[in-house]
C-alpha atoms as a PDB file:
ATOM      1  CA  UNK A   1      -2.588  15.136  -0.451  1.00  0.00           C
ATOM      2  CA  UNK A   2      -2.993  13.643   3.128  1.00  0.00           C
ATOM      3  CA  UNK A   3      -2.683  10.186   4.377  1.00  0.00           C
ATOM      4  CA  UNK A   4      -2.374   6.941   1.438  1.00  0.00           C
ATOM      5  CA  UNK A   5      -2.642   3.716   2.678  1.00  0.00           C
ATOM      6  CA  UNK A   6       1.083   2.887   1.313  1.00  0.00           C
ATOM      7  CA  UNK A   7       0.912  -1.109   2.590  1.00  0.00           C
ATOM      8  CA  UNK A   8      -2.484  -1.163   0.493  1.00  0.00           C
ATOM      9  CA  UNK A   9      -0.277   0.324  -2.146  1.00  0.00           C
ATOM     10  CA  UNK A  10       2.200  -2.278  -1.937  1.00  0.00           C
ATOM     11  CA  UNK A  11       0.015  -5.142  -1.768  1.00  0.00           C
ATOM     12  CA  UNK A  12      -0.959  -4.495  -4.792  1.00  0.00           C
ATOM     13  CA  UNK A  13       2.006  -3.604  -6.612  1.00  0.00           C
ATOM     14  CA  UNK A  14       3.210  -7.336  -5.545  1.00  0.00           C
ATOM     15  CA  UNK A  15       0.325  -8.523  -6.575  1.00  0.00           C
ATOM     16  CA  UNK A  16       1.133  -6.769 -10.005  1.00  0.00           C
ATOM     17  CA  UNK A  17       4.796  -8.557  -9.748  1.00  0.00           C
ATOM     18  CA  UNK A  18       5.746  -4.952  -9.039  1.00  0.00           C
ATOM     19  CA  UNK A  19       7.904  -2.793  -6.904  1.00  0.00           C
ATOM     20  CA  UNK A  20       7.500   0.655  -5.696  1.00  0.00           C
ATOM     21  CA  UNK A  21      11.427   1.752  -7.648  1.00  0.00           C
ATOM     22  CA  UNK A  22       9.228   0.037 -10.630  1.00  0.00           C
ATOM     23  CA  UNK A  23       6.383   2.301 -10.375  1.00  0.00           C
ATOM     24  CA  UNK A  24       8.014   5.418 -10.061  1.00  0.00           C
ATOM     25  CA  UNK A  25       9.884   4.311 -13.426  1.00  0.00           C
ATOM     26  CA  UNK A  26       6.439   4.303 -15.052  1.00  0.00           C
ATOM     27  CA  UNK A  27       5.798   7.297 -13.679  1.00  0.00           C
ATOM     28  CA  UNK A  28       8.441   8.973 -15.055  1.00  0.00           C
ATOM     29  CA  UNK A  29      10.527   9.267 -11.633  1.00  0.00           C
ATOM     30  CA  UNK A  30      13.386   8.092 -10.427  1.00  0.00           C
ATOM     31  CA  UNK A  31      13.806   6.024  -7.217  1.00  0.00           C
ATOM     32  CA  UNK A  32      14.899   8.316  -4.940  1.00  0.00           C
ATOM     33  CA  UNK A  33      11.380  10.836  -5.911  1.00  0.00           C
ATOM     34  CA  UNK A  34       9.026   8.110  -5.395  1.00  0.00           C
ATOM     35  CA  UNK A  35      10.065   6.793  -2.464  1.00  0.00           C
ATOM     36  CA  UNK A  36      10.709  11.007  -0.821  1.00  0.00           C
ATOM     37  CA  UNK A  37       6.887  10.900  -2.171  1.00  0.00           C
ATOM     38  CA  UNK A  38       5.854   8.218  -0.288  1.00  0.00           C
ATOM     39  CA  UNK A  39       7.643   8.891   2.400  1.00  0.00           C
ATOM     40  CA  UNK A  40       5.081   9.621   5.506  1.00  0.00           C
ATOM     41  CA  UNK A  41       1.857   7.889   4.444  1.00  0.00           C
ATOM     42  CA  UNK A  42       2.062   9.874   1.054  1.00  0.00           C
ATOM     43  CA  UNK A  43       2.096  13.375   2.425  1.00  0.00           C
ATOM     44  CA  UNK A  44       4.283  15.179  -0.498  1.00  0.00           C
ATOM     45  CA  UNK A  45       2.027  12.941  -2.930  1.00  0.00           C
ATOM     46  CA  UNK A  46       0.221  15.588  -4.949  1.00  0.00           C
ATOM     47  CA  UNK A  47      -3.333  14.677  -6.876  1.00  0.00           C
ATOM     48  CA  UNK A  48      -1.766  14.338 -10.083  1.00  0.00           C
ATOM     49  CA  UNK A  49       0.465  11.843  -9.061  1.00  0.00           C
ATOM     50  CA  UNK A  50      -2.312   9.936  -7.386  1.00  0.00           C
ATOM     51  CA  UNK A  51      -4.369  10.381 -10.882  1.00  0.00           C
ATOM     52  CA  UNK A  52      -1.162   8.560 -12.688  1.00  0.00           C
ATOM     53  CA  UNK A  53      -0.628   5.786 -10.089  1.00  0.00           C
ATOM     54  CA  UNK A  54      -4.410   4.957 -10.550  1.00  0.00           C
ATOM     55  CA  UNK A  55      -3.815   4.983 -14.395  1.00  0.00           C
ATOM     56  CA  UNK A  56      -0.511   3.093 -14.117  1.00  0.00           C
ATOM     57  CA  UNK A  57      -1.663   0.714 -11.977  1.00  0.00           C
ATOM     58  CA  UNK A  58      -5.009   0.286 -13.766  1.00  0.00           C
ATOM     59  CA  UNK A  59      -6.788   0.567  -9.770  1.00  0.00           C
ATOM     60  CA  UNK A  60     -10.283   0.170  -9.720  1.00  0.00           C
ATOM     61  CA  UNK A  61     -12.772   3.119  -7.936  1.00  0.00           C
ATOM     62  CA  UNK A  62     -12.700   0.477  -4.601  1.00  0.00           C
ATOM     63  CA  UNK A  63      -9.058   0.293  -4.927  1.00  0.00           C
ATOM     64  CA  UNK A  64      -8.062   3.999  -5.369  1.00  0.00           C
ATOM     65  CA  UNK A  65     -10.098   5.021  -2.855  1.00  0.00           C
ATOM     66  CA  UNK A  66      -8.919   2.432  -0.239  1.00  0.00           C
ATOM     67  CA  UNK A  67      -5.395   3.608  -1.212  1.00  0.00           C
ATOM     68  CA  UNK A  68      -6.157   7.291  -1.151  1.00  0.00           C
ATOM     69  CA  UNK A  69      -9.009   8.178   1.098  1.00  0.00           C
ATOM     70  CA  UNK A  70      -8.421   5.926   4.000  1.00  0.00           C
ATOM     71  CA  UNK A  71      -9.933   8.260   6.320  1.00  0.00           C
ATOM     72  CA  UNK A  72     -13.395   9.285   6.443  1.00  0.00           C
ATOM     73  CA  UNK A  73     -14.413  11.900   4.623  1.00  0.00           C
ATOM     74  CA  UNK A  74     -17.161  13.811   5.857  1.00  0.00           C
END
């Protein structure tokens, strides 16, 4: 998928009173998949599971797109 701002991601799962093991959970995963997901700024993150974190999460536009496009996109 490319680069996701995981500490964005974070931030706002604590700000949810969530953790990442409690994400993947929602998601369906187990602990070790989300976290081999995450692993290197997202890179084995595919679009769907960007599409469900934004659903579970309930992101806002801003939001998913500072998480998911933090580089500029030309």
């Amino acid at each position: 998928m490319g680069t996701v701002n995981v500490l964005k991601l974070k931030a706002k799962l604590t700000e949810l009173g969530m953790n990442i093991t409690e994400l993947g959970e929602k998601m369906g995963y187990d602990k070790a998949t989300i976290y081999r997901r995450l692993k290197d700024n997202g890179a084995r993150l595919s679009i769907s599971d960007a599409n469900l974190i934004i659903k579970v999460l309930r992101l806002t536009r801003d939001e998913a797109i500072s998480i998911f496009f933090t580089q500029l996109v030309a």
